[in-house]
Protein backbone atom coordinates (compact mmCIF):
# COMPACT_ATOMS: atom_id res chain seq x y z
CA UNK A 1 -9.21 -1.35 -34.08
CA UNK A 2 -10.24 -4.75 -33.00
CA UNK A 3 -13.72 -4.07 -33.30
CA UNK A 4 -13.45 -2.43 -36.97
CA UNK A 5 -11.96 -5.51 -37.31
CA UNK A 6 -14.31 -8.17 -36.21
CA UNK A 7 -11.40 -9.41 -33.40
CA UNK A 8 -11.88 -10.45 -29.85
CA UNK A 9 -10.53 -8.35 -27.54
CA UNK A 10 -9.91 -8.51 -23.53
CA UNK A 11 -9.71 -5.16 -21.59
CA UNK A 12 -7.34 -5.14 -18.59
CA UNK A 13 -8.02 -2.88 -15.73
CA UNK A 14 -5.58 -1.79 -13.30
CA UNK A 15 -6.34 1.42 -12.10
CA UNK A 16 -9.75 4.09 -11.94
CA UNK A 17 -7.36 7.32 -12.97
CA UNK A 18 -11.24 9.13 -12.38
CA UNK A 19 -11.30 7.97 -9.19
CA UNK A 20 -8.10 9.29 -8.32
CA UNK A 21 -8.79 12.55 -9.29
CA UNK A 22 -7.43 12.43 -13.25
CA UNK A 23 -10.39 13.50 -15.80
CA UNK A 24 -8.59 11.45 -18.92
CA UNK A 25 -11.43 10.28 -21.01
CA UNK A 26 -15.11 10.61 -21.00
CA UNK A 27 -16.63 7.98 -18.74
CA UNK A 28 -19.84 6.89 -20.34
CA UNK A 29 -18.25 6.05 -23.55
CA UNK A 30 -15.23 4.41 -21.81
CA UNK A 31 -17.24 2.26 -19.94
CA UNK A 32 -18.94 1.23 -22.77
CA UNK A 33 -16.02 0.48 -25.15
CA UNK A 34 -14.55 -1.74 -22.81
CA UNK A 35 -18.06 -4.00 -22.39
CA UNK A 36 -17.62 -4.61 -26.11
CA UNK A 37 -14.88 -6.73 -24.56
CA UNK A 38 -15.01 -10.35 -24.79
CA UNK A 39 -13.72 -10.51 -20.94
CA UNK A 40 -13.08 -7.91 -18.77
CA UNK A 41 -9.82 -8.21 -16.28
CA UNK A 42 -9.22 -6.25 -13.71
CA UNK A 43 -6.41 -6.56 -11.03
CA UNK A 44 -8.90 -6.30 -7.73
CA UNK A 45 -12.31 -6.71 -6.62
CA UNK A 46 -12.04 -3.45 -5.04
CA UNK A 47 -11.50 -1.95 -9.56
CA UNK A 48 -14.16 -4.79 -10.34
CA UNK A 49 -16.28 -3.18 -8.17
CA UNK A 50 -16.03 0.73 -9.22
CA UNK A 51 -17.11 -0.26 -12.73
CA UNK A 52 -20.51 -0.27 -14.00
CA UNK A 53 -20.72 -3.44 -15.81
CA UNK A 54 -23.62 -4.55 -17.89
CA UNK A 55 -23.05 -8.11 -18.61
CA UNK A 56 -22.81 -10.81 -15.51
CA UNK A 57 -20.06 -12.74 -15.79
CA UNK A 58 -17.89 -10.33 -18.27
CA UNK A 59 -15.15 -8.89 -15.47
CA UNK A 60 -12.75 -11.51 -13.64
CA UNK A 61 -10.05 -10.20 -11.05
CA UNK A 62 -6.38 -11.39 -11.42
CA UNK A 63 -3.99 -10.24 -9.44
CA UNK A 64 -0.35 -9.19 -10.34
CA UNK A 65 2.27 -11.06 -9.89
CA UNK A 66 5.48 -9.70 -7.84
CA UNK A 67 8.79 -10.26 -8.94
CA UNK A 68 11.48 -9.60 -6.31
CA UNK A 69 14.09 -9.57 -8.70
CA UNK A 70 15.63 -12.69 -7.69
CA UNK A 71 16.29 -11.19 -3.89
CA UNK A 72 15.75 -13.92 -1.38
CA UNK A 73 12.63 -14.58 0.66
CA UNK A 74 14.06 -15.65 3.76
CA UNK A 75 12.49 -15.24 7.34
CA UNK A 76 14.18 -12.97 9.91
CA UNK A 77 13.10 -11.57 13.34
CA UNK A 78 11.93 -7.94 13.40
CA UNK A 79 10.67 -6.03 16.36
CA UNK A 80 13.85 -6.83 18.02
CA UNK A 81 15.56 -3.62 18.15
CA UNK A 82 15.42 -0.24 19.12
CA UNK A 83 14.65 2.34 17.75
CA UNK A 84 11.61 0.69 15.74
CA UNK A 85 12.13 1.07 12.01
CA UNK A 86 8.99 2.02 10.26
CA UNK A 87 9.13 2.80 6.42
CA UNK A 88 6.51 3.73 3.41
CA UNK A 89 7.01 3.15 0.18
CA UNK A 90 5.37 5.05 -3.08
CA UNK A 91 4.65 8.05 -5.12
CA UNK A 92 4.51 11.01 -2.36
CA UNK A 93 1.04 12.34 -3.14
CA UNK A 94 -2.50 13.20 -0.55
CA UNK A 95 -4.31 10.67 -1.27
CA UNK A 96 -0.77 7.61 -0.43
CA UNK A 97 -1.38 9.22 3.10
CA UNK A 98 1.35 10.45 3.89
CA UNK A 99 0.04 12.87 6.72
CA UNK A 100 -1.94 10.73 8.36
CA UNK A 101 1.37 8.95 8.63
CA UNK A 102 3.14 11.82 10.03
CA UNK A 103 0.34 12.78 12.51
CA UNK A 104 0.14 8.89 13.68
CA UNK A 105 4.23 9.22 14.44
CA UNK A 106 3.11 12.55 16.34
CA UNK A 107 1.12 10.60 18.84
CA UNK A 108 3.55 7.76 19.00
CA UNK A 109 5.94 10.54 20.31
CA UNK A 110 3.54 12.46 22.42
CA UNK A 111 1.42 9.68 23.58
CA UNK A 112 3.16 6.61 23.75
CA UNK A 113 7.05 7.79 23.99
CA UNK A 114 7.52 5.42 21.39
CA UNK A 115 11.39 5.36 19.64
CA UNK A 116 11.23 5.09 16.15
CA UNK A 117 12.47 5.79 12.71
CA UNK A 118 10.60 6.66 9.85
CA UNK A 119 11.59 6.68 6.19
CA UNK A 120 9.42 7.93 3.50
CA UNK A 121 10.99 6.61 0.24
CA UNK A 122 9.32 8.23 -3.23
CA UNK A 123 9.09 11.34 -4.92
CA UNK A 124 6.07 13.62 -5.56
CA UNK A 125 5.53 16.99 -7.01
CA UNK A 126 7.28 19.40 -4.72
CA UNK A 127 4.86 21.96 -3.42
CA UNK A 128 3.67 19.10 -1.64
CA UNK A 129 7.00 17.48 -0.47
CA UNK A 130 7.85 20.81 1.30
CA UNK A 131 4.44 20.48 2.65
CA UNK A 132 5.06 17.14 4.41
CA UNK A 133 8.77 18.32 5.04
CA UNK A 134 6.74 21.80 7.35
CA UNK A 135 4.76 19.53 8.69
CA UNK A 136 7.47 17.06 9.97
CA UNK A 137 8.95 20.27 11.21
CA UNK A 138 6.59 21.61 13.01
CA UNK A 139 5.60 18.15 15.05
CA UNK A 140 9.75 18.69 15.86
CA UNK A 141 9.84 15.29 14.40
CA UNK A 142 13.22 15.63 12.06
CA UNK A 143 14.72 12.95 13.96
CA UNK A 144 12.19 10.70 13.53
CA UNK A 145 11.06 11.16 10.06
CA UNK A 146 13.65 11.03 7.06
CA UNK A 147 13.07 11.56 3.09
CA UNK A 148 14.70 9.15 1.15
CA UNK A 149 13.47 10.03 -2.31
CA UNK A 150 13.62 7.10 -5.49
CA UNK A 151 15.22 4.33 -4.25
CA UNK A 152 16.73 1.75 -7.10
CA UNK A 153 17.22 -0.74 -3.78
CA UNK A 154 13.98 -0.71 -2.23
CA UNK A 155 14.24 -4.35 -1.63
CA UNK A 156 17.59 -3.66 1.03
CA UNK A 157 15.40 -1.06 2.32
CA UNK A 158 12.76 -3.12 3.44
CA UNK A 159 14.96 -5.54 5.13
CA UNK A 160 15.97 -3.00 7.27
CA UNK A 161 11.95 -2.12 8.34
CA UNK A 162 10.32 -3.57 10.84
CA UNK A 163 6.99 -2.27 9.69
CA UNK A 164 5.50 -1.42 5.87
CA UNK A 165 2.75 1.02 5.52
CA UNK A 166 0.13 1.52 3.06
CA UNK A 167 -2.23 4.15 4.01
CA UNK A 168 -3.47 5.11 0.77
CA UNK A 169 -6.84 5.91 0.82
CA UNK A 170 -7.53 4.25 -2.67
CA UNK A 171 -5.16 2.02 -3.66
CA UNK A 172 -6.24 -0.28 -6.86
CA UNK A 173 -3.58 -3.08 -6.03
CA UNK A 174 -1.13 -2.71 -3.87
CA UNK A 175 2.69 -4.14 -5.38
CA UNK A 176 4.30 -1.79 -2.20
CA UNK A 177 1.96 -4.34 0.17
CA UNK A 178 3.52 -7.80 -1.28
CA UNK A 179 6.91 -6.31 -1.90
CA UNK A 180 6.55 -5.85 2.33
CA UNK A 181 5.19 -8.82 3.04
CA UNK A 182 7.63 -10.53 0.68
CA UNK A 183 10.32 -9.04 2.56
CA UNK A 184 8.97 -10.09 6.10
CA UNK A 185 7.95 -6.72 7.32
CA UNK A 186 4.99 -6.20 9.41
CA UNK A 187 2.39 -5.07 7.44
CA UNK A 188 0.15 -1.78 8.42
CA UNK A 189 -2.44 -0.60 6.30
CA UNK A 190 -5.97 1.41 5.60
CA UNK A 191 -9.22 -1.39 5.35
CA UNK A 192 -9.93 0.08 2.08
CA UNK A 193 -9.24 -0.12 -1.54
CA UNK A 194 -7.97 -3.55 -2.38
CA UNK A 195 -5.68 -2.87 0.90
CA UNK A 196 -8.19 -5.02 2.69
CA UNK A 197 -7.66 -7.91 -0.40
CA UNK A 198 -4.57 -8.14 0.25
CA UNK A 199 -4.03 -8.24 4.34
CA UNK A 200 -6.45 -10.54 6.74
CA UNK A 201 -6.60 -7.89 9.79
CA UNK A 202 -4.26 -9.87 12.37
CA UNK A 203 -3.59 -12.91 10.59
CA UNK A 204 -1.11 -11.62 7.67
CA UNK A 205 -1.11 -7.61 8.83
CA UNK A 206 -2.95 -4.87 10.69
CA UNK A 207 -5.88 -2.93 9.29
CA UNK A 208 -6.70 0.28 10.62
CA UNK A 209 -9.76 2.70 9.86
CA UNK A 210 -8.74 4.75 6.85
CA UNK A 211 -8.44 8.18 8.00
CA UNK A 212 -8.21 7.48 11.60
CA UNK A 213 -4.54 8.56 12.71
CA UNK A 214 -5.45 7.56 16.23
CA UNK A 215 -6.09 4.21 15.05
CA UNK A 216 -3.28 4.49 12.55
CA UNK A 217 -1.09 4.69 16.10
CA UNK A 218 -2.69 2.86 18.29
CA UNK A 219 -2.51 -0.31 16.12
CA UNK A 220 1.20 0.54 15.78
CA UNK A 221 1.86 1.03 19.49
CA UNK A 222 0.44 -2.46 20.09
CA UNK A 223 1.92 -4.10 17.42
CA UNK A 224 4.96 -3.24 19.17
CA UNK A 225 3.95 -3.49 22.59
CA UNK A 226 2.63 -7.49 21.26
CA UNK A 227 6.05 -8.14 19.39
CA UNK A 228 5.82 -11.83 19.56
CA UNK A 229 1.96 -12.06 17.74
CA UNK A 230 3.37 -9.39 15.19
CA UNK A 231 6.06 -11.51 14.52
CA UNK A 232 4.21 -14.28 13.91
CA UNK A 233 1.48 -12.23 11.81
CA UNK A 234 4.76 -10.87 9.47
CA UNK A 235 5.68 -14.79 9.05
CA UNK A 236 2.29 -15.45 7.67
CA UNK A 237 2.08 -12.54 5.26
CA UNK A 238 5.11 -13.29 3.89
CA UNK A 239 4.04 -17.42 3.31
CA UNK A 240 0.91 -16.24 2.54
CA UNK A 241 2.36 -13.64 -0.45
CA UNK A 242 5.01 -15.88 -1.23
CA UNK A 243 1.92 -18.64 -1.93
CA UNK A 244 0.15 -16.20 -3.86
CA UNK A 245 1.58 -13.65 -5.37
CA UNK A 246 5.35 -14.58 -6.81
């Protein structure tokens, strides 16, 4: 409509649907609609960079913006108490990661003896909650692991965590990684996807090898095991976010 009528227009990208598994549109005449754009805006590099643009200069990246809702960002000592509390936040479907998450909290039982409490707050389609809900089952990890489903106080129930996750294996932003950082959690997640934008491995969170539950563990068992550097890593993601993000 803009273009009929002779109108600058900016396209805003904040997600590749195709690259999440979601045929929507044809892509070759997609792509080339939105290069008809005056400027192209897209909410990571990691978006920027799955698009095949034509024209230098065309796409910028802007992040969002997270509002809290007027909660509080205060600082407060985590990694003080037993047992840990761990939580992941988002839509509960494969590609979030939620199975590498519950295979990581395997080995933190099996391996490292480690006493913590999950909570996996979302919904998904349900063939695949019962999935995760055997699988929790059969690693005998009901104790561990809860299912929280939608949560309308998600803010209260990251002040509670010690430690965030986002293992998604292609996330195009990220809100669930500021929201945790925001909140002062610990910060865990994959080095892809604009994942690795968003956290500086060891200086404002963890990054571990997408796909790698070992690694997924390991860095959890020593971010525990180093309490006082994780603290101080959770301090600066949350000055860092609150710098950049709110």
């Amino acid at each position: 409509a803009a273009r009929y009528c002779k109108i600058p227009f900016v396209w805003h990208l904040r997600e590749n649907l195709e690259h999440q598994g979601y045929r929507i549109f044809r892509q070759k005449s997609a792509w080339n609609l939105m290069q008809q754009a005056g400027k192209i805006v897209t909410v990571s590099e990691y978006i920027k960079n799955l698009v095949p643009f034509e024209k230098k200069g065309i796409a910028e990246v802007l992040y969002d913006a997270v509002d809290m809702g007027g909660m509080p960002c205060h600082e407060r000592e985590i990694l003080c108490r037993k047992p840990l509390q761990m939580i992941q936040v988002g839509v509960l479907i494969e590609y979030k990661g939620q199975k590498d998450l519950i295979e990581a909290c395997h080995i933190l039982k099996t391996k490292y003896a480690l006493d913590f409490r999950l909570l996996l707050v979302g919904k998904g389609l349900s063939d695949y909650v019962e999935e995760l809900r055997q699988l929790v089952k059969a690693y005998n990890l009901e104790e561990h692991i809860s299912f929280y489903g939608a949560a309308n106080d998600v803010y209260r129930l990251y002040m509670q965590s010690d430690i965030s996750f986002m293992c998604s294996s292609r996330e195009a932003y990220g809100r669930v990684t500021i929201e945790s950082q925001l909140s002062g959690c610990l910060v865990i997640g994959v080095d892809f996807g604009a994942t690795q934008e968003l956290i500086e491995d060891r200086k404002t969170g963890y990054l571990y090898k997408r796909g790698d539950v070992q690694a997924l563990a390991e860095t959890i068992a020593k971010a525990v095991e180093n309490s006082d550097k994780s603290r101080e890593i959770a301090k600066n993601g949350q000055s860092y976010a609150w710098r950049a993000y709110t």
